[in-house]
C-alpha atoms as a PDB file:
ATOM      1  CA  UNK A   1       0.000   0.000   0.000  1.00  0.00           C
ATOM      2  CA  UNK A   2       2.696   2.497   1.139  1.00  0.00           C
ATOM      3  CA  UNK A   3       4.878   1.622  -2.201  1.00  0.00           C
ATOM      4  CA  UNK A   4       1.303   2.452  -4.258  1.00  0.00           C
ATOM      5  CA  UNK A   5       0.790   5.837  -2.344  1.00  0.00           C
ATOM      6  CA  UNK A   6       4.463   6.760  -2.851  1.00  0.00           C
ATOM      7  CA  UNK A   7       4.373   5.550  -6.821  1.00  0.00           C
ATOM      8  CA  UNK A   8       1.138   7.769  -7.244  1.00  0.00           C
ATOM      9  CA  UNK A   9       2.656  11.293  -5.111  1.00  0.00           C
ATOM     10  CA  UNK A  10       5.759  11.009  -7.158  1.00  0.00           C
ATOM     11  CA  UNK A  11       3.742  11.108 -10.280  1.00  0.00           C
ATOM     12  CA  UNK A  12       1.527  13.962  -9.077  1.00  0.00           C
ATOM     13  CA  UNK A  13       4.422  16.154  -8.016  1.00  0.00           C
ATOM     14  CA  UNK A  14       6.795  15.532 -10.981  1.00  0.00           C
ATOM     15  CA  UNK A  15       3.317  16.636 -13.165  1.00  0.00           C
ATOM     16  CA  UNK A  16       2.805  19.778 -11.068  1.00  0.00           C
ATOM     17  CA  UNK A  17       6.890  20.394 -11.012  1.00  0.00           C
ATOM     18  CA  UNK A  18       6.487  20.388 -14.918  1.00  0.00           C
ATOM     19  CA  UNK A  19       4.077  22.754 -15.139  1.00  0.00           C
ATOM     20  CA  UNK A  20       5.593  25.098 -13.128  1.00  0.00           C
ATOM     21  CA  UNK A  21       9.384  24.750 -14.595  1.00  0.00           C
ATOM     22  CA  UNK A  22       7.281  25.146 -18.208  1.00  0.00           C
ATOM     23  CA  UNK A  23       7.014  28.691 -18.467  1.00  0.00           C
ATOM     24  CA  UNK A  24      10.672  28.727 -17.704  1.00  0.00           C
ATOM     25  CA  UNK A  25      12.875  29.867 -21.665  1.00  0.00           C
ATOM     26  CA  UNK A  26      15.931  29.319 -20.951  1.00  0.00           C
ATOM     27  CA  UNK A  27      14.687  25.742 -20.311  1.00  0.00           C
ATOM     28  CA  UNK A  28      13.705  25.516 -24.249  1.00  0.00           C
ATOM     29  CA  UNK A  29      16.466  24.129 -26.185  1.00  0.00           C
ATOM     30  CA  UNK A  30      16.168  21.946 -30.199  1.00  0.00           C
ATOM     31  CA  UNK A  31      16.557  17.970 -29.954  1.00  0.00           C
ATOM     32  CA  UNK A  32      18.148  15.781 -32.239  1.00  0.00           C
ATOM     33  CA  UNK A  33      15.491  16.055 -35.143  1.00  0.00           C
ATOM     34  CA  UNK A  34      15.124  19.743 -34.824  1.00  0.00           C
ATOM     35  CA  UNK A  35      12.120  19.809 -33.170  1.00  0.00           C
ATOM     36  CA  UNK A  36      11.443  22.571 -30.423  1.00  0.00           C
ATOM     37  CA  UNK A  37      11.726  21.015 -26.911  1.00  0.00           C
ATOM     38  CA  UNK A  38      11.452  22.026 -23.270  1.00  0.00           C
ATOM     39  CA  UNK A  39      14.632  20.885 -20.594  1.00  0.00           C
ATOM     40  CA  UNK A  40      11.599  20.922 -18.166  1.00  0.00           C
ATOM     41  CA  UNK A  41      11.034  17.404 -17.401  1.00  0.00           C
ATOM     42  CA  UNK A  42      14.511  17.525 -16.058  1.00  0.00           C
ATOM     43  CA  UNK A  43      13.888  19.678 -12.985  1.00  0.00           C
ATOM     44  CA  UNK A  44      10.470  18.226 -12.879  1.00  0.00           C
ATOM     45  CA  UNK A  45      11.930  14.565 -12.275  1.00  0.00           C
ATOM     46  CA  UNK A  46      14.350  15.527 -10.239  1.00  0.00           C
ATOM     47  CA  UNK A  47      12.601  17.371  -7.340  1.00  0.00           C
ATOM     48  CA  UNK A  48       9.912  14.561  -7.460  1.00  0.00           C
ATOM     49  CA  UNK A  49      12.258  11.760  -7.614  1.00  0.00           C
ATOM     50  CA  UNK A  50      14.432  13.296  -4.714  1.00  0.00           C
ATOM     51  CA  UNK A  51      11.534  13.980  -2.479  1.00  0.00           C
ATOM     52  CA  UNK A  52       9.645  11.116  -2.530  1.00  0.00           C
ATOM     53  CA  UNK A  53      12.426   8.587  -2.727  1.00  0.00           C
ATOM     54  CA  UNK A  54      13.385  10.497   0.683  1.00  0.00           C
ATOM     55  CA  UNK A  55      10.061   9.548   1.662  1.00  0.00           C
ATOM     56  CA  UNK A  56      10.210   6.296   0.839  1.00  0.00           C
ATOM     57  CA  UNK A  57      13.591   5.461   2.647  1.00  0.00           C
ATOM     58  CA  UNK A  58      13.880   2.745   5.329  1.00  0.00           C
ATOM     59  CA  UNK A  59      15.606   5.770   7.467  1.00  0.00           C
ATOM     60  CA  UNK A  60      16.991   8.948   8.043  1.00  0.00           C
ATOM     61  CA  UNK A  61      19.956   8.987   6.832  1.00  0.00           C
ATOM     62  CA  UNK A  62      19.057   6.903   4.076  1.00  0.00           C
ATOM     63  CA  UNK A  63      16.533   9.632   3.157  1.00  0.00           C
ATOM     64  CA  UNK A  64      19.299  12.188   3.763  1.00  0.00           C
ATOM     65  CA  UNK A  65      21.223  10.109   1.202  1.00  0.00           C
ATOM     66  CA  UNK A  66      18.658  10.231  -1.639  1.00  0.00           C
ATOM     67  CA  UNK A  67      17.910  13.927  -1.162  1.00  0.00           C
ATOM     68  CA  UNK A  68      21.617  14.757  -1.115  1.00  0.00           C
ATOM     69  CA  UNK A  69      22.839  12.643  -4.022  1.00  0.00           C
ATOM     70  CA  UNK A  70      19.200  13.506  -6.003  1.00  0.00           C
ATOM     71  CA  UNK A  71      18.862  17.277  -5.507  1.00  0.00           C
ATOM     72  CA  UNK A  72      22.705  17.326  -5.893  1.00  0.00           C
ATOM     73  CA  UNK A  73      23.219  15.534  -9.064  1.00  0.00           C
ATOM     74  CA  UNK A  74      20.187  17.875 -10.381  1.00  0.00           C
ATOM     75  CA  UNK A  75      21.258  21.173  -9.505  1.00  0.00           C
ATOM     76  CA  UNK A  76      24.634  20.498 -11.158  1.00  0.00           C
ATOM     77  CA  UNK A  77      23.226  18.819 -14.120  1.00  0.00           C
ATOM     78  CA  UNK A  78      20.568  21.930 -14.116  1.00  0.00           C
ATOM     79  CA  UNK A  79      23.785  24.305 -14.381  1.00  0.00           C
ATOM     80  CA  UNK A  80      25.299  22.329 -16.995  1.00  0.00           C
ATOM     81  CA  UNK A  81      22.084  22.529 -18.884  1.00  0.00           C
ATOM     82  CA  UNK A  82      21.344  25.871 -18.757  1.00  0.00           C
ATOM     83  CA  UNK A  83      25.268  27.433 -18.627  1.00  0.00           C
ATOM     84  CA  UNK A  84      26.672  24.699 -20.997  1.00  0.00           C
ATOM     85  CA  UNK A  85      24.762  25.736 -23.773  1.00  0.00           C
ATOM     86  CA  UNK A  86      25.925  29.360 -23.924  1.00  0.00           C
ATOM     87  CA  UNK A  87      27.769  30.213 -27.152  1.00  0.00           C
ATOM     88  CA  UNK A  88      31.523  30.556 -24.928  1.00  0.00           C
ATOM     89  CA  UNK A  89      30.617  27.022 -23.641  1.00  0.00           C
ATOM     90  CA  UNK A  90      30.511  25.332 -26.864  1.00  0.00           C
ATOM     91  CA  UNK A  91      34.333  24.761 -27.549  1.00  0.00           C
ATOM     92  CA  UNK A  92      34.674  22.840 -24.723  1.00  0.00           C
ATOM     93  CA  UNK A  93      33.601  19.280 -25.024  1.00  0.00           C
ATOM     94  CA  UNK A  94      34.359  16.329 -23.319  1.00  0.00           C
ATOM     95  CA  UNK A  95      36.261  15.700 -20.608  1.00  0.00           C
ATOM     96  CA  UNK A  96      39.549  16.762 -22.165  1.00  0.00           C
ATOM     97  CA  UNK A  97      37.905  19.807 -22.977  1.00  0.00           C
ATOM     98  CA  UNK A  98      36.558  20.485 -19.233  1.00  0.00           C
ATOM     99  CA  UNK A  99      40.404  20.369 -18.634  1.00  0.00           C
ATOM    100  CA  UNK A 100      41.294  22.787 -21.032  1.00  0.00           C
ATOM    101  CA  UNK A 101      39.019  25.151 -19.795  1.00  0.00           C
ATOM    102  CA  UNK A 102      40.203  24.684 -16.165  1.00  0.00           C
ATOM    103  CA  UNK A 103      44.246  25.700 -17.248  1.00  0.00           C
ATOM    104  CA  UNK A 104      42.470  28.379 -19.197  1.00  0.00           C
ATOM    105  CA  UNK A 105      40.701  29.818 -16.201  1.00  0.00           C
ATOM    106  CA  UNK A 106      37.430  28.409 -17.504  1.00  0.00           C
ATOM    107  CA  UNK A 107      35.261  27.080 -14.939  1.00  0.00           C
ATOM    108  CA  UNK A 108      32.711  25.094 -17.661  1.00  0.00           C
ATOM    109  CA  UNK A 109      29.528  24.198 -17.041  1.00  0.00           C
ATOM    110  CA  UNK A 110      30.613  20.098 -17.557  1.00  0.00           C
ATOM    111  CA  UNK A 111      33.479  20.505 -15.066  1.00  0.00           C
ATOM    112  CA  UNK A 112      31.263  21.475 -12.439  1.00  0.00           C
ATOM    113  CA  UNK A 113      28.887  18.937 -12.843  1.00  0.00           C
ATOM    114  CA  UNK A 114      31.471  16.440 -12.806  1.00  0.00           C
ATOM    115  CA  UNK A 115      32.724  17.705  -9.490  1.00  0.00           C
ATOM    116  CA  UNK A 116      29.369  18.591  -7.912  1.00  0.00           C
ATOM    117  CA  UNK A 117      27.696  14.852  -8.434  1.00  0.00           C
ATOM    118  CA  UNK A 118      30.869  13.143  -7.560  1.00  0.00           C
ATOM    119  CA  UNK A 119      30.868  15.704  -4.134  1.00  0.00           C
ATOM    120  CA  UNK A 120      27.451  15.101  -3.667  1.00  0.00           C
ATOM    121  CA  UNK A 121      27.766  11.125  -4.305  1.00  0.00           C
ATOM    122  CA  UNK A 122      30.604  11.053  -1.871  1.00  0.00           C
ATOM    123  CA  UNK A 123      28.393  12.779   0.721  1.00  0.00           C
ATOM    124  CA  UNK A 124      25.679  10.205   0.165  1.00  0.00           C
ATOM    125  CA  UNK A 125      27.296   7.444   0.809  1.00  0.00           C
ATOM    126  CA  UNK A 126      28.789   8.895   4.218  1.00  0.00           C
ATOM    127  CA  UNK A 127      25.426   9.539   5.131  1.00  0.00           C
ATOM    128  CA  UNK A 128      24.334   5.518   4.786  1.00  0.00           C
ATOM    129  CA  UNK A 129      27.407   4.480   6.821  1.00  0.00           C
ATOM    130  CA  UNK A 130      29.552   1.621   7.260  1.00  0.00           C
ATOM    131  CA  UNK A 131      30.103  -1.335   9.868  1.00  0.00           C
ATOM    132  CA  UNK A 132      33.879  -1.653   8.153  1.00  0.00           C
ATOM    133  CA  UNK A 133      36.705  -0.239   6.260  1.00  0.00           C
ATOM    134  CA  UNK A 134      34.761   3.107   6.556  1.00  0.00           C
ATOM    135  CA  UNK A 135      36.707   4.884   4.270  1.00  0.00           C
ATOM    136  CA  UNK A 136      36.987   2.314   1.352  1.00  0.00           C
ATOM    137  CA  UNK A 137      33.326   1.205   1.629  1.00  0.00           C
ATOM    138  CA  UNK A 138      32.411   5.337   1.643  1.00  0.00           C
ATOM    139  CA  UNK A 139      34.446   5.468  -1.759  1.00  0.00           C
ATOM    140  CA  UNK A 140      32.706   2.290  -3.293  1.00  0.00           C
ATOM    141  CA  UNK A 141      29.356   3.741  -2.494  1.00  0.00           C
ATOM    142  CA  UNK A 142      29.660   6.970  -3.990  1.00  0.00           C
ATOM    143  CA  UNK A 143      31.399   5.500  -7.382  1.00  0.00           C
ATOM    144  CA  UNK A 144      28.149   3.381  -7.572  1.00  0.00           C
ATOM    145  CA  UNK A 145      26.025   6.623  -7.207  1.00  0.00           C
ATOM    146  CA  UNK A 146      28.058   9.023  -9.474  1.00  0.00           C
ATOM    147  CA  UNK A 147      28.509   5.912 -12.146  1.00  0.00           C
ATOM    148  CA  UNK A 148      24.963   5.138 -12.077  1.00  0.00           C
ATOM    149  CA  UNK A 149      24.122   8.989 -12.369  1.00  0.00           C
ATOM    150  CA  UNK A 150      26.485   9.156 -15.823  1.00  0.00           C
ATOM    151  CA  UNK A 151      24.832   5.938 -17.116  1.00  0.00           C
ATOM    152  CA  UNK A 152      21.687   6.807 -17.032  1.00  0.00           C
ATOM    153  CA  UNK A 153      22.771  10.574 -18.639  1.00  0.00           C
ATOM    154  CA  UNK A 154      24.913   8.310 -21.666  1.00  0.00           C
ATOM    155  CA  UNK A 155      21.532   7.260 -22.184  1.00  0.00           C
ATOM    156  CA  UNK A 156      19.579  10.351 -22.726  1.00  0.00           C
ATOM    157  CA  UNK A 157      20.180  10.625 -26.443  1.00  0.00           C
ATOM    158  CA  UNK A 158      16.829   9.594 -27.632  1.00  0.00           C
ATOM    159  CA  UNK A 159      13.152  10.192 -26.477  1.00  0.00           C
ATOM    160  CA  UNK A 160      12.079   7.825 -23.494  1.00  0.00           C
ATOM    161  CA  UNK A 161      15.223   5.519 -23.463  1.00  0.00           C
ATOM    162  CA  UNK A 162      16.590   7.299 -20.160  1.00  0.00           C
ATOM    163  CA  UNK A 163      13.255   6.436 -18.482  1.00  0.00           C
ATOM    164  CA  UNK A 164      12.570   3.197 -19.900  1.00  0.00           C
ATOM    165  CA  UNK A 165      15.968   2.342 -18.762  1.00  0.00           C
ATOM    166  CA  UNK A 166      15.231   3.284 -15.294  1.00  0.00           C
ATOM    167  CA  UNK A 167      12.107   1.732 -14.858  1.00  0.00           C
ATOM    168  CA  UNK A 168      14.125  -2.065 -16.349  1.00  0.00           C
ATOM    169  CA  UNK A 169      16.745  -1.919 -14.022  1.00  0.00           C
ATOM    170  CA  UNK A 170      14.939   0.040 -10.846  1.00  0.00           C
ATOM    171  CA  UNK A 171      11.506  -2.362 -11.052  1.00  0.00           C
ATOM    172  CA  UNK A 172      13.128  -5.423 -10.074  1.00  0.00           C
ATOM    173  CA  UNK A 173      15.531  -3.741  -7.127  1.00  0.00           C
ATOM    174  CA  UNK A 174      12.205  -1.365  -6.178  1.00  0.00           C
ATOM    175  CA  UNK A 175      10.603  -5.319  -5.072  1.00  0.00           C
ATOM    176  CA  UNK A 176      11.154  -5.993  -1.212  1.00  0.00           C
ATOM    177  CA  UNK A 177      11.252  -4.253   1.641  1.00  0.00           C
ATOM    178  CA  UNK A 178      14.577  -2.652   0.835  1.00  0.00           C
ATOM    179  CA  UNK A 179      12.967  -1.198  -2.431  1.00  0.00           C
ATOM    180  CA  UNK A 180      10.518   1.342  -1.133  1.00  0.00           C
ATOM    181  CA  UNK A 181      12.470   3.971  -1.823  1.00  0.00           C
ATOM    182  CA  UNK A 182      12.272   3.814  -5.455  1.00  0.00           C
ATOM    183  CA  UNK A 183       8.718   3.597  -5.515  1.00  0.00           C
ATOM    184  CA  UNK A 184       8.262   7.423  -5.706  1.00  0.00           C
ATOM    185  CA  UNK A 185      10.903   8.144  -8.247  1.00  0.00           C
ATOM    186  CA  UNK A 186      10.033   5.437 -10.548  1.00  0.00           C
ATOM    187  CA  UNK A 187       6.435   6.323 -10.582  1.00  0.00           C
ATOM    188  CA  UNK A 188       7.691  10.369 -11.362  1.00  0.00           C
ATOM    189  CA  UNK A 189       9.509   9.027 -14.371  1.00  0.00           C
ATOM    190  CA  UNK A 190       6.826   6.564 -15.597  1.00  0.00           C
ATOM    191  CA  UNK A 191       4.675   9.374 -15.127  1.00  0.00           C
ATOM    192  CA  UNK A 192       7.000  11.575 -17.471  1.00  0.00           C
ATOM    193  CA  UNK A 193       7.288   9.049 -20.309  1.00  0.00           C
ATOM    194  CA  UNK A 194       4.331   9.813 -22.647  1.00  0.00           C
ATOM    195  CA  UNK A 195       5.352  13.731 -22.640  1.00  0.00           C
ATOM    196  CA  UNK A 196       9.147  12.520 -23.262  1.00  0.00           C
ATOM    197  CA  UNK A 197       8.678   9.895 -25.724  1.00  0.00           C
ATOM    198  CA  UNK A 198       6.057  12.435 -27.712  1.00  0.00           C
ATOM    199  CA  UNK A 199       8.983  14.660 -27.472  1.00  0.00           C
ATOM    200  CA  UNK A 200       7.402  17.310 -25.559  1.00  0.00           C
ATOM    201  CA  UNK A 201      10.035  17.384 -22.772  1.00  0.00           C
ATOM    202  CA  UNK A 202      13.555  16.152 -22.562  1.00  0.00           C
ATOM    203  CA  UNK A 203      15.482  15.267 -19.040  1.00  0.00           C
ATOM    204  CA  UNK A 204      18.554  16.704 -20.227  1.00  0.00           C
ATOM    205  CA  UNK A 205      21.604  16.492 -17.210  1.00  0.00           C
ATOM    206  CA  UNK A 206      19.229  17.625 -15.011  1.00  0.00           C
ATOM    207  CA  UNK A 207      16.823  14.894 -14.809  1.00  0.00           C
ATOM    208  CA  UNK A 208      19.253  12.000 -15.676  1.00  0.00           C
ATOM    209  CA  UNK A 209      21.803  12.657 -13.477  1.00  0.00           C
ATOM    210  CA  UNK A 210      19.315  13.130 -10.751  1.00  0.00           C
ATOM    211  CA  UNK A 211      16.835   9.806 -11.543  1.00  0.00           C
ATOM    212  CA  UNK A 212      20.874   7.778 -12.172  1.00  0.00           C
ATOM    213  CA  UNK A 213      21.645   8.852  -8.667  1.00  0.00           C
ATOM    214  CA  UNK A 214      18.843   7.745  -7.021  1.00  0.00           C
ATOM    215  CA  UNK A 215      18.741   4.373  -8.417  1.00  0.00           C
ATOM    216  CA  UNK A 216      22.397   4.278  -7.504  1.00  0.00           C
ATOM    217  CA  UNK A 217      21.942   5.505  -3.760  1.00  0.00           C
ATOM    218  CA  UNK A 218      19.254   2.517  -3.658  1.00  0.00           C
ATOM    219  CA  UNK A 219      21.882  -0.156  -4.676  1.00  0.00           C
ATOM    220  CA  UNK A 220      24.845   1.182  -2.566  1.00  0.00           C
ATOM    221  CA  UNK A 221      22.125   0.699   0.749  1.00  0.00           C
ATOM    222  CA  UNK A 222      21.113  -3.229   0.029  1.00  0.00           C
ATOM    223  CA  UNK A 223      25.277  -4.023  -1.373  1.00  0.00           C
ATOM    224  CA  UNK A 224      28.089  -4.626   0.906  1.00  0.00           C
ATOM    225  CA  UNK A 225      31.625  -4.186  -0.138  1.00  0.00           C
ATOM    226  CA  UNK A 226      31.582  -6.987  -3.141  1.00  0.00           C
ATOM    227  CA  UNK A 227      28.021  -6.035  -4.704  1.00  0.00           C
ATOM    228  CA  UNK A 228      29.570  -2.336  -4.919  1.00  0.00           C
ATOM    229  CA  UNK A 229      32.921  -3.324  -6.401  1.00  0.00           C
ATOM    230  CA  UNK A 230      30.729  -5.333  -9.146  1.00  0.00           C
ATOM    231  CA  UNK A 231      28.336  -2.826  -9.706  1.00  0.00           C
ATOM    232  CA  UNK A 232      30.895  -0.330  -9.977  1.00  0.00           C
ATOM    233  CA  UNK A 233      33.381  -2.524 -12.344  1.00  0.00           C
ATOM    234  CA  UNK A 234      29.715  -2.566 -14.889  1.00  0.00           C
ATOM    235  CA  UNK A 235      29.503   1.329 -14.456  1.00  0.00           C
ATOM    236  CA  UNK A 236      32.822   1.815 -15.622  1.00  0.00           C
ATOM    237  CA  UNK A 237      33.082  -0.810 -17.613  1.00  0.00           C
ATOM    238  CA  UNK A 238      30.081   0.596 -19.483  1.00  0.00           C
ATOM    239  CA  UNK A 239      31.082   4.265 -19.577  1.00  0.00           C
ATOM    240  CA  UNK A 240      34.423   3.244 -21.094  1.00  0.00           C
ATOM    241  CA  UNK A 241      32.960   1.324 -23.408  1.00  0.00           C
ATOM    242  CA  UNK A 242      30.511   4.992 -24.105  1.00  0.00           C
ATOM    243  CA  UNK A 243      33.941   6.504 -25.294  1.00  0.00           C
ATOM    244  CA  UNK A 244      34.490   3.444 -27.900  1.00  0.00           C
ATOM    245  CA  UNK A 245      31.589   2.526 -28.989  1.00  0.00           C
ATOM    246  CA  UNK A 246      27.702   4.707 -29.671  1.00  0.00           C
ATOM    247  CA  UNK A 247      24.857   3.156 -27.846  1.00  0.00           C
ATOM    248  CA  UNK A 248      22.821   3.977 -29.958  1.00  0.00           C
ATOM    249  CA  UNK A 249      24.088   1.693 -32.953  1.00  0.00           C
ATOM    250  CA  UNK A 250      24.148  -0.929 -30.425  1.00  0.00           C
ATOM    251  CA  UNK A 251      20.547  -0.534 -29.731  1.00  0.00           C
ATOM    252  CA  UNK A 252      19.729   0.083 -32.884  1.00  0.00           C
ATOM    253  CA  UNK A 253      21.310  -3.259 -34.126  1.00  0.00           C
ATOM    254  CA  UNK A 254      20.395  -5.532 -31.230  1.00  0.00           C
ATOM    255  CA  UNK A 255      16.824  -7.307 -31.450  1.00  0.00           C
ATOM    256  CA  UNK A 256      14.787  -6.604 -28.455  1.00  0.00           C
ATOM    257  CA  UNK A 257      16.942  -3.871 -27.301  1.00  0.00           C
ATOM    258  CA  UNK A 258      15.751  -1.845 -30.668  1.00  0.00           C
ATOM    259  CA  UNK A 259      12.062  -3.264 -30.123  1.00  0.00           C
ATOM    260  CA  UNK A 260      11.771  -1.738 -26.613  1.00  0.00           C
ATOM    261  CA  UNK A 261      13.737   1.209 -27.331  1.00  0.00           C
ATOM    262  CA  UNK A 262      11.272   2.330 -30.095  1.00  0.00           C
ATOM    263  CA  UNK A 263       8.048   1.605 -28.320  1.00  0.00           C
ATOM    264  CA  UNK A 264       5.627   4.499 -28.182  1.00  0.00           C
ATOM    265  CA  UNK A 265       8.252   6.651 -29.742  1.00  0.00           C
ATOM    266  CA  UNK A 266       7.411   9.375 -32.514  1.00  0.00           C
ATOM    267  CA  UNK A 267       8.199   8.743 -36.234  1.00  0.00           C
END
């Protein structure tokens, strides 16, 4: 009952969050077809996901963890979107680019949202402690938070496939007693979906890196040491792989994977 109440209040508030970050034009931005778009969704999923996966948290400072590593993620993914696509951002791309800027004096939008989610990962997986090896575990933790948060943002190149992503991997772990906290969140993204995959909205940074993190908080709480260093060798595994290979050609050539990645999707 409690995981039903939670599923339907995160899909209220990340509606009534969307509508109010609407009106919002520096929030309107062209995606990949060329079709107008609004960044809105992203600060709409992340306030809703935070809030009621802080809800939904087994305690305290588990909440403390979501809304830390949530609002976190978002706020810096919010400033990339909205700073990172100024004209003066534009020559610096990638993470050798971020660098770039930095000896040039250039703090870009990128490099602080690589620095604020990993701070605010770090800080949210203080805040669900440690029995052992403090330190080491604390580390673990926040890779899996700040990996997961980057995942789930490699994936936000085409309508829907961020949230459909989310919902695959964060439905089975959202099962249990230990899942409640993703209740919320998932039910703010399914609740996003049609206005995403009608490309209406996008999640950008904002709402990626925000949804990532919270699904990442939930697996560092129910993994000890070894469930974190294999989650964390798929993350990085996976984002290397980002830098070889386009996921989107896999997709695209995998049966299945293509199937579910076009469903409901415009034409």
């Amino acid at each position: 009952m409690k995981r039903a109440i939670l599923s339907a209040l995160g899909a209220a508030a990340a509606q009534y969050a969307l509508r109010a970050a609407s009106t919002r034009p520096e929030l309107e931005r062209t995606n990949f077809r060329g079709r107008a778009i609004s960044l809105a969704g992203g600060p709409a999923l992340a306030a809703s996901a935070s809030v009621t996966g802080a809800m939904g948290a087994r305690s305290v400072r588990e909440g403390a963890a979501v809304l830390t590593a949530g609002l976190g993620s978002g706020a810096v993914g919010l400033y990339d979107d909205v700073v990172g696509a100024r004209p003066e951002q534009k020559a610096y791309k990638g993470f050798k680019g971020h660098l770039r800027g930095l000896r040039e004096g250039k703090i870009t939008g990128g490099l602080a949202k690589i620095a604020g989610v990993g701070a605010s990962a770090l800080l949210a997986s203080y805040l669900l402690g440690s029995k052992r090896g403090k330190a080491f575990d604390v580390a673990l933790g926040a890779g899996v938070i700040a990996g997961s948060a980057n995942l789930l943002n490699l994936l936000d190149l085409r309508p829907g496939r961020a949230i459909k992503a989310s919902i695959l991997v964060g439905g089975p772990l959202s099962l249990g007693r230990k899942g409640t906290a993703l209740a919320g969140p998932l039910g703010a993204a399914a609740s996003l979906l049609p206005q995403d995959l009608g490309e209406q909205i996008m999640l950008g940074d904002t709402g990626a890196n925000a949804l990532g993190a919270v699904i990442g908080v939930n697996v560092a709480a129910r993994t000890g040491r070894f469930g974190r260093l294999v989650v964390l060798g798929g993350l990085v595994g996976l984002t290397l792989a980002s830098e070889k290979v386009s996921f989107t050609k896999v997709i695209e050539s995998t049966p299945g994977l293509r199937e579910i990645d076009g469903w409901g999707r415009r034409t």
